[in-house]
N, C-alpha and C. Protein backbone atom coordinates (compact mmCIF):
# COMPACT_ATOMS: atom_id res chain seq x y z
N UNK A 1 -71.00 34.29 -25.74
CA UNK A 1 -71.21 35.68 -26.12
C UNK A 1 -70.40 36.59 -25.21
N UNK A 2 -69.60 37.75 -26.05
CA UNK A 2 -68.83 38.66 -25.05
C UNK A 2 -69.99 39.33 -24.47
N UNK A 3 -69.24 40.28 -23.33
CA UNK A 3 -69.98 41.02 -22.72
C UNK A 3 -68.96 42.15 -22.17
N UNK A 4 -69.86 43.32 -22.01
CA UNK A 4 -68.85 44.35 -21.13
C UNK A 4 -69.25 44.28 -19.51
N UNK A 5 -67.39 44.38 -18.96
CA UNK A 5 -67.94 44.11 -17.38
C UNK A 5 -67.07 45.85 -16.99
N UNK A 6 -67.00 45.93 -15.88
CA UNK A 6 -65.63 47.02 -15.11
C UNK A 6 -64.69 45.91 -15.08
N UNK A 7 -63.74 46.46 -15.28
CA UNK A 7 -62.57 45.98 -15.18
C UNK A 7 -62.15 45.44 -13.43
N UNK A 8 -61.40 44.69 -13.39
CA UNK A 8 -60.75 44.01 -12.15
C UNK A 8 -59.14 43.76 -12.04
N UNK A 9 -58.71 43.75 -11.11
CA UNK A 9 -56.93 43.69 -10.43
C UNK A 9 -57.14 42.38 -11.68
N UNK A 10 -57.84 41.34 -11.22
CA UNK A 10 -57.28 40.16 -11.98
C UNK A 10 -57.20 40.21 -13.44
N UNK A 11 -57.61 41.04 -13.91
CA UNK A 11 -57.80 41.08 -15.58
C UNK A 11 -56.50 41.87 -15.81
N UNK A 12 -55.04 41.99 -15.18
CA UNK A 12 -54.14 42.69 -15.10
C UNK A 12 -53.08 42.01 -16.55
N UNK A 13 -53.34 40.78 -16.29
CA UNK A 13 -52.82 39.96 -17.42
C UNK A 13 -53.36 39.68 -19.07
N UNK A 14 -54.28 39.68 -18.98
CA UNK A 14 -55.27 39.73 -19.90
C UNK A 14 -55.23 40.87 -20.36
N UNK A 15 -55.16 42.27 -20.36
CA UNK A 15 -55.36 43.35 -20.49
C UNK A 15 -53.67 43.73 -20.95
N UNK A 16 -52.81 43.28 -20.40
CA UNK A 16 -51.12 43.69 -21.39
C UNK A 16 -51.38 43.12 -22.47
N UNK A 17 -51.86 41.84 -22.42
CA UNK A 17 -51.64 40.98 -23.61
C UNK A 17 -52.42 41.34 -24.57
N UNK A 18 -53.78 41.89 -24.20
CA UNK A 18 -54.27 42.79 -25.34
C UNK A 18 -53.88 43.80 -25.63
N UNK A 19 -52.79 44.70 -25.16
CA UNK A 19 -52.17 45.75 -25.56
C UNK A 19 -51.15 45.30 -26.19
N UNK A 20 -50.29 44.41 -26.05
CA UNK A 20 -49.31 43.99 -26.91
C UNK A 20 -49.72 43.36 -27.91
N UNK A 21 -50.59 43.15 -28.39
CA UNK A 21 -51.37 42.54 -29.48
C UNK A 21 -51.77 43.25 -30.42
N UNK A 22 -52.17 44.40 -29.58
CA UNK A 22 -52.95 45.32 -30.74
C UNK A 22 -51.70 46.43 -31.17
N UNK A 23 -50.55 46.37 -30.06
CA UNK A 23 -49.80 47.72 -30.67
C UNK A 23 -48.69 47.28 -31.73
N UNK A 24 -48.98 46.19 -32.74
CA UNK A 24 -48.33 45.65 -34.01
C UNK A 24 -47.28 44.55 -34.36
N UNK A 25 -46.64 44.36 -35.07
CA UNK A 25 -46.02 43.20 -34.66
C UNK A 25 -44.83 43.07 -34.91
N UNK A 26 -43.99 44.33 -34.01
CA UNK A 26 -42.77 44.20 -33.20
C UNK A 26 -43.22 44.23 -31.94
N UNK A 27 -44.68 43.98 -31.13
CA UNK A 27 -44.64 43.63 -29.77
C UNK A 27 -45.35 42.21 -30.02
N UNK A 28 -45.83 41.80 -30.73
CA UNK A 28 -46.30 40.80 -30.73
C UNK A 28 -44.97 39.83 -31.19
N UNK A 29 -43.94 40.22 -31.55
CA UNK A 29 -42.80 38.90 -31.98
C UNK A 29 -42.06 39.20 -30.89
N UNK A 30 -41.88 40.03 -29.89
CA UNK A 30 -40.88 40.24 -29.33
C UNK A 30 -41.37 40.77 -27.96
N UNK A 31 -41.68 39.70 -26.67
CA UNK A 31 -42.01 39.77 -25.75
C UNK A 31 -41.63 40.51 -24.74
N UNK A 32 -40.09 41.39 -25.08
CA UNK A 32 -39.66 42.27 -24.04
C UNK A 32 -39.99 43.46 -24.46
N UNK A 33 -40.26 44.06 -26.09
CA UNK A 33 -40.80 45.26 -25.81
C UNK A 33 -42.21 44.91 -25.66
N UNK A 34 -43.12 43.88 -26.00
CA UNK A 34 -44.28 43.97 -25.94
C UNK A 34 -44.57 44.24 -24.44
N UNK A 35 -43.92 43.91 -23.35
CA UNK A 35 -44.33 43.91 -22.04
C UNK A 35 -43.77 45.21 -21.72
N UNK A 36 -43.14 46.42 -22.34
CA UNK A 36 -42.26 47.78 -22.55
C UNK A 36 -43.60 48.12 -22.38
N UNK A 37 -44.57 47.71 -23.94
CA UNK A 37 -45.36 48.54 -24.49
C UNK A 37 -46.70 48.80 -23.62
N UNK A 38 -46.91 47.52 -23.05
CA UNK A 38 -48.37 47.23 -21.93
C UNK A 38 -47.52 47.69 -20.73
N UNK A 39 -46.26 47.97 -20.38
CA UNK A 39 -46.17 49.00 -19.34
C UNK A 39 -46.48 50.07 -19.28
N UNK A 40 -46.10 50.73 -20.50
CA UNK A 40 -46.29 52.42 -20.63
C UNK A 40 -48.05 52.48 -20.71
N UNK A 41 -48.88 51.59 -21.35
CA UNK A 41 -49.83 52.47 -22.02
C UNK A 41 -51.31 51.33 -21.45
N UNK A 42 -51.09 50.59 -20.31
CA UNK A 42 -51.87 49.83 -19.68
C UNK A 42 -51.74 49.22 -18.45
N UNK A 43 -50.46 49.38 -17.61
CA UNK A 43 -50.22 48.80 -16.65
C UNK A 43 -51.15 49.84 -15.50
N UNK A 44 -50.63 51.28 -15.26
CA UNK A 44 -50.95 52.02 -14.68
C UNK A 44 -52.66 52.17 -14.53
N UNK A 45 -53.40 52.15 -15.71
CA UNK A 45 -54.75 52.53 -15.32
C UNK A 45 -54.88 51.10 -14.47
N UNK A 46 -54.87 49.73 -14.92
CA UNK A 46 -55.18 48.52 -14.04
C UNK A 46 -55.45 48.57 -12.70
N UNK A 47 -54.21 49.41 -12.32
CA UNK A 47 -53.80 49.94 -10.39
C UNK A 47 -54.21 51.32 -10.15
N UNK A 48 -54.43 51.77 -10.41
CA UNK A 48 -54.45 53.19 -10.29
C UNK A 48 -56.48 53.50 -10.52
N UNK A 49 -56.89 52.93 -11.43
CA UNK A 49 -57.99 53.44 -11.76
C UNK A 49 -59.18 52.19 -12.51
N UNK A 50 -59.54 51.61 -11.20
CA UNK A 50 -59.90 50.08 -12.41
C UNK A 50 -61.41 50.80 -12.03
N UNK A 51 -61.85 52.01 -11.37
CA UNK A 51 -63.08 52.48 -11.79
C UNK A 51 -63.81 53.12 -12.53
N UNK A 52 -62.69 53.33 -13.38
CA UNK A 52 -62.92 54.11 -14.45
C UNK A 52 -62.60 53.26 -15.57
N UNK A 53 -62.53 51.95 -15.62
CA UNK A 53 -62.22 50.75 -17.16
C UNK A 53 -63.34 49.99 -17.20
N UNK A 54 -62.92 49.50 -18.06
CA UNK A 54 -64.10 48.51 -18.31
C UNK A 54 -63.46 47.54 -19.79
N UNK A 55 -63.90 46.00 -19.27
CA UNK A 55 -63.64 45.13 -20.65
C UNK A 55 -64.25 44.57 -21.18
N UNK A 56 -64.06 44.24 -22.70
CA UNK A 56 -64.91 43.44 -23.23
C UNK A 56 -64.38 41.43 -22.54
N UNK A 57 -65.71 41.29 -21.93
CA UNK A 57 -64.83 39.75 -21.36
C UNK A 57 -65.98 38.95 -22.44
N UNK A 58 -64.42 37.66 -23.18
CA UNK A 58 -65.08 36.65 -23.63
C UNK A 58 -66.28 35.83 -22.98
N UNK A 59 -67.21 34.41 -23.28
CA UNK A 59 -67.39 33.97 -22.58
C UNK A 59 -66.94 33.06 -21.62
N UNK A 60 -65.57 32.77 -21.82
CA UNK A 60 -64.72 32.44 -20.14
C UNK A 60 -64.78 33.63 -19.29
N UNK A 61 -64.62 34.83 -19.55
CA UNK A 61 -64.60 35.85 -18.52
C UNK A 61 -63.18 36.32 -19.08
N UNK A 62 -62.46 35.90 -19.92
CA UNK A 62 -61.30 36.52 -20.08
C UNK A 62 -61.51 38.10 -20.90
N UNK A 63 -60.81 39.44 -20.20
CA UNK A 63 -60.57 40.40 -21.40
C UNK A 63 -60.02 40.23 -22.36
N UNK A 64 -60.86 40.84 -23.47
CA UNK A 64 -60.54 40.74 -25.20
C UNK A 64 -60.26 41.80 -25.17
N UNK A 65 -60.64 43.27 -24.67
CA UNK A 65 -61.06 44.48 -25.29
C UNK A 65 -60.68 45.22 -23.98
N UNK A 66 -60.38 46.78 -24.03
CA UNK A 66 -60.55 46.96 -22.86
C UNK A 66 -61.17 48.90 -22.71
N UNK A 67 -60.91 49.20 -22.54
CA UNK A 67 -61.33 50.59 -22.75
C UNK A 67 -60.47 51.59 -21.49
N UNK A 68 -59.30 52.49 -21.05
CA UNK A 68 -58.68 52.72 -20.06
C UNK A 68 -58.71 54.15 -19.69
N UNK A 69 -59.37 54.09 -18.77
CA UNK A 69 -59.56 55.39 -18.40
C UNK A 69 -58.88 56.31 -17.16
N UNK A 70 -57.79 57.16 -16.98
CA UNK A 70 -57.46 58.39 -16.07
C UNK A 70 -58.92 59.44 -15.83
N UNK A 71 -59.78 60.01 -14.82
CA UNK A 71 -60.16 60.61 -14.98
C UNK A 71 -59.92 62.06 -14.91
N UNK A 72 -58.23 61.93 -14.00
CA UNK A 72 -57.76 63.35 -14.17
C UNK A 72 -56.31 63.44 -14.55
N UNK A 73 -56.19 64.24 -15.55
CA UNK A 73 -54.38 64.08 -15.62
C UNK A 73 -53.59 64.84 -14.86
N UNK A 74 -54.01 65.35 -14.17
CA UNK A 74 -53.16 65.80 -13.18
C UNK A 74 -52.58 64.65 -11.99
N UNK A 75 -53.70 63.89 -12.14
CA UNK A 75 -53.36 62.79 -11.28
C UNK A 75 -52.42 61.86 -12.10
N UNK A 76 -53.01 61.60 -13.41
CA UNK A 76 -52.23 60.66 -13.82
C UNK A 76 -50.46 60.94 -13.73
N UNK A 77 -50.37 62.49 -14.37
CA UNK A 77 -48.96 63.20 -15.11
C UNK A 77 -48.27 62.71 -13.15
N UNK A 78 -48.98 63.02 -12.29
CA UNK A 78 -47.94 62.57 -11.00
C UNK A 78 -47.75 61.10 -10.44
N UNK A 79 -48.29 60.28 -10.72
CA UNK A 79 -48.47 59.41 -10.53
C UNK A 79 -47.52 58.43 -11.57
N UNK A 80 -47.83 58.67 -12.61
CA UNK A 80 -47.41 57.73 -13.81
C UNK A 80 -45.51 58.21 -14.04
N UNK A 81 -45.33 59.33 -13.82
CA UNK A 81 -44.08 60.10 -13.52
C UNK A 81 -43.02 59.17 -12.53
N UNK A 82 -44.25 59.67 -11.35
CA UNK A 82 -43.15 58.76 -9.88
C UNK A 82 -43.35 57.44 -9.74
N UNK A 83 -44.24 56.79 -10.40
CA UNK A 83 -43.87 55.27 -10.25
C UNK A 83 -43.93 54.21 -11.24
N UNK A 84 -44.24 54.58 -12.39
CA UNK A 84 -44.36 53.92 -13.48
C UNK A 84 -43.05 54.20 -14.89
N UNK A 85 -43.09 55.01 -14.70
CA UNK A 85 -41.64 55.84 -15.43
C UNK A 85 -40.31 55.49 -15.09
N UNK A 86 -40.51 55.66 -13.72
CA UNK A 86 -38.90 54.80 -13.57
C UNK A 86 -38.47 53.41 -13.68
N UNK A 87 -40.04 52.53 -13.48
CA UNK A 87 -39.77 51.12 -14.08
C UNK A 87 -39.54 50.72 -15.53
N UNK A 88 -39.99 52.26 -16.05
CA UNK A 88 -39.81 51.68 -17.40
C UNK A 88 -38.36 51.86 -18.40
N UNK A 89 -37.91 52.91 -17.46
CA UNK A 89 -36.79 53.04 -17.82
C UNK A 89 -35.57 52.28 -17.18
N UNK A 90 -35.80 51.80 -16.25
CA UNK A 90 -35.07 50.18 -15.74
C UNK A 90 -35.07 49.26 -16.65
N UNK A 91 -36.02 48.94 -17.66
CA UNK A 91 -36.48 48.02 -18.57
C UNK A 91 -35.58 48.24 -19.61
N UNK A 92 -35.75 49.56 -19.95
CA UNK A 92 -35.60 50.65 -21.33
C UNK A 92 -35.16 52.10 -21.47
N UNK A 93 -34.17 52.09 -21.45
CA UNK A 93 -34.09 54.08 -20.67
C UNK A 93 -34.54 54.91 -21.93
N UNK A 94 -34.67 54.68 -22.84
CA UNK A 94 -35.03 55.08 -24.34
C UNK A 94 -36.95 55.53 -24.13
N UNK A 95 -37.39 54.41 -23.74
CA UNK A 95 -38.95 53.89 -23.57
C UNK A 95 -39.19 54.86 -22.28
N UNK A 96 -38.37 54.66 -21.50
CA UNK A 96 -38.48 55.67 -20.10
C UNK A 96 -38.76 57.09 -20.39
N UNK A 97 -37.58 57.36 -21.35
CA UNK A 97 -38.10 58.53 -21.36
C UNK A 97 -39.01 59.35 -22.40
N UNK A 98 -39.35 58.29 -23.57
CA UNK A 98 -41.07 58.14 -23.95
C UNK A 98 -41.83 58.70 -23.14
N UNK A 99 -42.40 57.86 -21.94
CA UNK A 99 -42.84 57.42 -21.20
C UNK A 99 -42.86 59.19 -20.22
N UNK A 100 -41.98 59.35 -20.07
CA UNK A 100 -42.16 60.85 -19.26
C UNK A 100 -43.08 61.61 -19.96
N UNK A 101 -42.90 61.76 -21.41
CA UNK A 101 -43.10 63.11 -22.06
C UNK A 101 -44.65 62.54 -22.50
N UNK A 102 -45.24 61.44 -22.26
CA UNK A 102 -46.38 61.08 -22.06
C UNK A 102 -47.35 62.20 -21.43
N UNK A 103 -47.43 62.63 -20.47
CA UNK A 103 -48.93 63.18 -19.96
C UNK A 103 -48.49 65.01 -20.82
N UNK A 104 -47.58 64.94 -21.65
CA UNK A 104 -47.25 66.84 -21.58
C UNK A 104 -48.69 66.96 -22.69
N UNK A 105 -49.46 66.34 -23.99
CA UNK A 105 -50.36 66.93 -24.51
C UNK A 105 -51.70 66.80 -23.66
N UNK A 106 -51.46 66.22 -22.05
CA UNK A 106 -52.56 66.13 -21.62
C UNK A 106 -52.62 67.93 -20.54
N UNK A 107 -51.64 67.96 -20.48
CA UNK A 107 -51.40 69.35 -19.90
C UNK A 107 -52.00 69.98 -20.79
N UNK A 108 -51.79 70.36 -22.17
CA UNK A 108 -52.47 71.40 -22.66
C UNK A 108 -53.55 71.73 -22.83
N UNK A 109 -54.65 70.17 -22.69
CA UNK A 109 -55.51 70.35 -22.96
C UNK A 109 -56.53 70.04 -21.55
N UNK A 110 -55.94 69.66 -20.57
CA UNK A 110 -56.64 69.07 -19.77
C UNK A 110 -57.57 69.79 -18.84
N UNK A 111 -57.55 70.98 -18.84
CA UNK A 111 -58.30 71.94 -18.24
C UNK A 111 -59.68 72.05 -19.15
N UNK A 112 -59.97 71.60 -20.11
CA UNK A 112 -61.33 70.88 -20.67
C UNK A 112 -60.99 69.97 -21.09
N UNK A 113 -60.65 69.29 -21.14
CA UNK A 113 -60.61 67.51 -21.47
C UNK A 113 -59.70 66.83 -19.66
N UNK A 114 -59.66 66.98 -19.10
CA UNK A 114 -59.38 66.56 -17.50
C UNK A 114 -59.10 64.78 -17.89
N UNK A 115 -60.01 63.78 -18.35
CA UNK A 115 -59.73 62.70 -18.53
C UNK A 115 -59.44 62.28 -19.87
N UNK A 116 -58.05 60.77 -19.86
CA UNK A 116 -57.96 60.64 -21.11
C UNK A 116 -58.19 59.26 -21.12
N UNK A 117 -58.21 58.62 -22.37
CA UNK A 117 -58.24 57.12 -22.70
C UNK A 117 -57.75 56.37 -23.38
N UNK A 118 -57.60 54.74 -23.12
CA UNK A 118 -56.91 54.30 -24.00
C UNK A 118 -57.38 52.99 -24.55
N UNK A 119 -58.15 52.51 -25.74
CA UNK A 119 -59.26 51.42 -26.29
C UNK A 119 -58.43 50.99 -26.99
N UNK A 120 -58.60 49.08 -26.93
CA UNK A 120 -57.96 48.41 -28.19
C UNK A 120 -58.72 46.85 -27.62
N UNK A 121 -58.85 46.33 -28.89
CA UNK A 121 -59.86 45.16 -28.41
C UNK A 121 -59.18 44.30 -29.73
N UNK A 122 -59.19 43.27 -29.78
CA UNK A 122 -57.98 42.05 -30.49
C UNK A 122 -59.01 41.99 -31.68
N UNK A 123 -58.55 41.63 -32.61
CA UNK A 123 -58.77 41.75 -34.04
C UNK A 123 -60.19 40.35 -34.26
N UNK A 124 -60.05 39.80 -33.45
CA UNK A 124 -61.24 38.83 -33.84
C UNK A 124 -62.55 39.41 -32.84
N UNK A 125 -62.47 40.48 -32.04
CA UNK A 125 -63.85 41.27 -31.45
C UNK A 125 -63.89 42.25 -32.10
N UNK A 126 -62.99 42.81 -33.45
CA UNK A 126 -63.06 44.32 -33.16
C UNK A 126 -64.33 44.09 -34.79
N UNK A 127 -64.85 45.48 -35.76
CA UNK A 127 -65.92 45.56 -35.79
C UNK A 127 -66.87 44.66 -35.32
N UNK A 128 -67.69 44.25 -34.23
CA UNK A 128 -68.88 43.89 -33.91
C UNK A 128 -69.56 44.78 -32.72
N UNK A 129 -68.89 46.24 -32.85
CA UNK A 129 -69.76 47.38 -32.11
C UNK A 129 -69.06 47.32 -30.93
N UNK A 130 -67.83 46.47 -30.36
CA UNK A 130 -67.62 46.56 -28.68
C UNK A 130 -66.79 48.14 -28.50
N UNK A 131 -66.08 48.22 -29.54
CA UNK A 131 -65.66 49.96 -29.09
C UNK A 131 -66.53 51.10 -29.13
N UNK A 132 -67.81 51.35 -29.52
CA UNK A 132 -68.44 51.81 -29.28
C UNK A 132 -69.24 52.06 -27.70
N UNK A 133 -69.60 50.49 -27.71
CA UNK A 133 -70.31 49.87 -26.41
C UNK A 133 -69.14 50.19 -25.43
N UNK A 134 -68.13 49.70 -25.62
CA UNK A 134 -66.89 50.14 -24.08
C UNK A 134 -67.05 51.66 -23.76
N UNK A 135 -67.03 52.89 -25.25
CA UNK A 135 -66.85 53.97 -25.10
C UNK A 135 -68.26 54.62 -24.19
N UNK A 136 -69.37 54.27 -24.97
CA UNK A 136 -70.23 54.40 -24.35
C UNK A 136 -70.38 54.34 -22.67
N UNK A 137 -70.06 53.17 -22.19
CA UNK A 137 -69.75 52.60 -20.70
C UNK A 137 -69.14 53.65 -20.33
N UNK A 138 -68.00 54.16 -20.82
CA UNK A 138 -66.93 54.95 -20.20
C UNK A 138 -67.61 56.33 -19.99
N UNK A 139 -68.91 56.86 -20.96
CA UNK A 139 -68.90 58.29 -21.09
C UNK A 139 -69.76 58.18 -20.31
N UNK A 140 -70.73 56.95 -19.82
CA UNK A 140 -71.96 57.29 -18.87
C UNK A 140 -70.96 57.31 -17.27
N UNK A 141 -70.17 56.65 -17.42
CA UNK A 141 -69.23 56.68 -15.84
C UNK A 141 -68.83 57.98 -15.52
N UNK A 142 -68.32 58.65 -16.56
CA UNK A 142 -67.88 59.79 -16.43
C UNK A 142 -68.71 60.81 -16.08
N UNK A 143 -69.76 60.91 -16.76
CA UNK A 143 -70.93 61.78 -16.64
C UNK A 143 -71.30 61.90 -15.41
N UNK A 144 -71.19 60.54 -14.66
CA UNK A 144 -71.72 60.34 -13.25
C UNK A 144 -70.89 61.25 -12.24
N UNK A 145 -69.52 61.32 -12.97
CA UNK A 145 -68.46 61.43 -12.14
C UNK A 145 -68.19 62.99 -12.14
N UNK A 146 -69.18 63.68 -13.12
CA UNK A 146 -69.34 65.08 -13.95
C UNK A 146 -67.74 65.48 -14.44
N UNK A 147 -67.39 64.61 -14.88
CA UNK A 147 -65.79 64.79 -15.50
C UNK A 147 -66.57 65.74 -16.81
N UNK A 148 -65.94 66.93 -16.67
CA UNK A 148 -66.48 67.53 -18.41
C UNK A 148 -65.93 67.11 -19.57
N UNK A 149 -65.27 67.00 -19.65
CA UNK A 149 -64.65 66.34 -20.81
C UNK A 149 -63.43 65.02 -21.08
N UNK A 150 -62.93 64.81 -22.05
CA UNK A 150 -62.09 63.33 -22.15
C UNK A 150 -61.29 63.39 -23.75
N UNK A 151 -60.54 63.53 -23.43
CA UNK A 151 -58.80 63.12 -24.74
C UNK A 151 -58.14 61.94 -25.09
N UNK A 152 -58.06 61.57 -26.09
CA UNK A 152 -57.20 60.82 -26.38
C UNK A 152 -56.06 61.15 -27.52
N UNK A 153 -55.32 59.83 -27.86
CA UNK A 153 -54.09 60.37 -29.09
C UNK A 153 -54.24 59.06 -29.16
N UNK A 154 -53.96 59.56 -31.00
CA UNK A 154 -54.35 58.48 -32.13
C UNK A 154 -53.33 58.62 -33.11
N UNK A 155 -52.74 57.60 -33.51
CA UNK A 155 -51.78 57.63 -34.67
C UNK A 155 -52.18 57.98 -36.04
N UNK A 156 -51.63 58.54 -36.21
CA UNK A 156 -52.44 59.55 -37.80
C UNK A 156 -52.50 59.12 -38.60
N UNK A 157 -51.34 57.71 -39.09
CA UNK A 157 -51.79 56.48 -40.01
C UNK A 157 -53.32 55.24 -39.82
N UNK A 158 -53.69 55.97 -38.74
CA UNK A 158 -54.57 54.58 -38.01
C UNK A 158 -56.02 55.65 -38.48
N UNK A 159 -56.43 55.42 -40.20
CA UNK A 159 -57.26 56.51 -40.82
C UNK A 159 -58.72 55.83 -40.01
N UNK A 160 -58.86 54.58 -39.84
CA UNK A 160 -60.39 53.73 -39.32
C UNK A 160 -60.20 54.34 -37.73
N UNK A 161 -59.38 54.03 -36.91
CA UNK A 161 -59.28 54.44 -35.74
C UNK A 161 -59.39 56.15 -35.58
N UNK A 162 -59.33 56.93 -36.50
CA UNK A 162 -59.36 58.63 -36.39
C UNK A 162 -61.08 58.87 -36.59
N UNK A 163 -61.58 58.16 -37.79
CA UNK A 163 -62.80 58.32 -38.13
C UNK A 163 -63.33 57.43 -36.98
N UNK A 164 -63.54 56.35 -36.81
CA UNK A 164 -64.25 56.21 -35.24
C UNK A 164 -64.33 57.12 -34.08
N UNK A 165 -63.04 57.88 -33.81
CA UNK A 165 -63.59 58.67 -32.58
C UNK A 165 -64.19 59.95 -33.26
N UNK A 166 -64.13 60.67 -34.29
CA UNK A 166 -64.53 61.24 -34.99
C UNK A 166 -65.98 61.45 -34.92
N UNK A 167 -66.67 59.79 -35.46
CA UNK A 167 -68.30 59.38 -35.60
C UNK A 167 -68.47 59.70 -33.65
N UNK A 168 -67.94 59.37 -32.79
CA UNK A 168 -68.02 59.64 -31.49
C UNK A 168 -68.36 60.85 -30.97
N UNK A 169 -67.81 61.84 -31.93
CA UNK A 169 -67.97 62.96 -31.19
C UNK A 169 -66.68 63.94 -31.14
N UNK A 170 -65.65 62.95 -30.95
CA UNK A 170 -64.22 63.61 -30.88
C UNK A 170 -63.87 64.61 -31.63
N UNK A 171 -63.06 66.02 -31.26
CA UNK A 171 -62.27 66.62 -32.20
C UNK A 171 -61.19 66.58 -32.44
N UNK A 172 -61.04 67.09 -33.42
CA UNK A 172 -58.96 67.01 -33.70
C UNK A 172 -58.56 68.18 -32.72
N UNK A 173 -57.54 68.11 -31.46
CA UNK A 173 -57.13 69.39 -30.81
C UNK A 173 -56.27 69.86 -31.42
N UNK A 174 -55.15 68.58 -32.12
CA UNK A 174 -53.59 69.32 -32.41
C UNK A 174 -53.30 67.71 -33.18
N UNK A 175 -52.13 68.07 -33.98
CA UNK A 175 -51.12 67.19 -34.50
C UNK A 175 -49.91 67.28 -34.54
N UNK A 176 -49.00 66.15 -34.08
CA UNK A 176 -47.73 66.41 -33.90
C UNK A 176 -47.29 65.07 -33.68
N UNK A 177 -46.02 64.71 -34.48
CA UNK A 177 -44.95 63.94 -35.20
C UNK A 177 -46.31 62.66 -35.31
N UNK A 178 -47.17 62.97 -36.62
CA UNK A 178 -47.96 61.90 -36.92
C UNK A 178 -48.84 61.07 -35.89
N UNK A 179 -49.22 62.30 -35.06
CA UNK A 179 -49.92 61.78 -33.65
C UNK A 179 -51.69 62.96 -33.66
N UNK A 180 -52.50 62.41 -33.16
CA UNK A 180 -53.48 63.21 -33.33
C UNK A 180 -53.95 62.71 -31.67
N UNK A 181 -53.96 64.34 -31.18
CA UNK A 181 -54.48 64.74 -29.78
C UNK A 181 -56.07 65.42 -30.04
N UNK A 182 -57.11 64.23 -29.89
CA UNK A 182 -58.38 64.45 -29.81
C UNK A 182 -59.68 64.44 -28.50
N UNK A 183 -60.35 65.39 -28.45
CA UNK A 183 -61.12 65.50 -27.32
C UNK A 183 -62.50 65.71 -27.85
N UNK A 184 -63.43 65.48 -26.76
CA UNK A 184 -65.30 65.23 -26.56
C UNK A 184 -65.29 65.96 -25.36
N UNK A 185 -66.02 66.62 -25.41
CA UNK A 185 -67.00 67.26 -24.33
C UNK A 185 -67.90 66.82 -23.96
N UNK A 186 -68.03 66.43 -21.94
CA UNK A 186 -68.76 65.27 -21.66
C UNK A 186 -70.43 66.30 -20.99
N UNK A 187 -69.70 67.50 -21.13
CA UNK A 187 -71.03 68.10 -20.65
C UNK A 187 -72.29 68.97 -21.96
């Protein structure tokens, strides 16, 4: 039986590979952007913030699922800038500079939404309630942490993934190039 734990340094591996899994399958056939893709959008919380994650671990203990949390983007936008950005554009200078323009919808909104996130759990855990249960985990951490609020961005084709954070609580802030910038208010 899975279970949700906090996340750990060692689940560093486990946790790309579920990001390259879930982000479709030009990272799943093709191992150099897939490891592009779990750079930009999972490497950083691992190191940076494994107190604020949490995974769904099989019963080996391996992550299936993960749930990734920044609690401030101010921290993240400097952080992810000066040391994660330039590796990625060593990799990819295209992806690099993706990769910059990353934290700018967290600027707009981050002065009530301060933390953002990033959930994907592999296709043989996903409906049996663990994105709920991860999200959940995440909003009682936060609460603790009195973070007021929390953002994410959702691909605007991904209609099950919009209506889930939706049933959550989430609002639509903004849309732009088929991207949906959504936030919850944690207070």
């Amino acid at each position: 039986m899975a279970t949700i734990r906090p996340m750990r340094q060692s689940d560093l591996k486990d946790v790309e590979y579920v990001c390259r899994m879930t982000a479709g399958p030009g990272c799943q056939k093709d191992p150099v952007l897939g490891y592009r893709i779990a750079r930009m959008f999972s490497t950083y919380y691992v190191r940076e913030c494994r107190d604020t994650c949490f995974v769904v671990a099989d019963e080996s203990d391996k992550a299936v699922g993960y749930i990734l949390c920044e609690p401030d983007y101010k921290r993240y936008k400097k952080i992810f800038r000066k040391t994660d950005v330039p590796e990625i554009r060593k990799l990819h200078k295209k992806s690099g500079n993706q990769a910059w323009l990353f934290p700018i919808p967290y600027c707009f909104f981050g002065h009530k939404y301060p933390a953002h996130l990033h959930i994907d759990i592999l296709d043989e855990y996903q409906n049996q309630g663990w994105g709920s249960k991860l999200m959940e985990a995440l909003f009682q951490e936060l609460k603790k942490r009195n973070v007021k609020g929390i953002m994410l961005q959702a691909n605007l084709s991904n209609e099950g993934a919009v209506r889930f954070y939706k049933r959550l609580g989430f609002k639509m802030l903004s849309t732009l190039l088929h991207t949906a910038t959504m936030g919850k208010s944690l207070e």
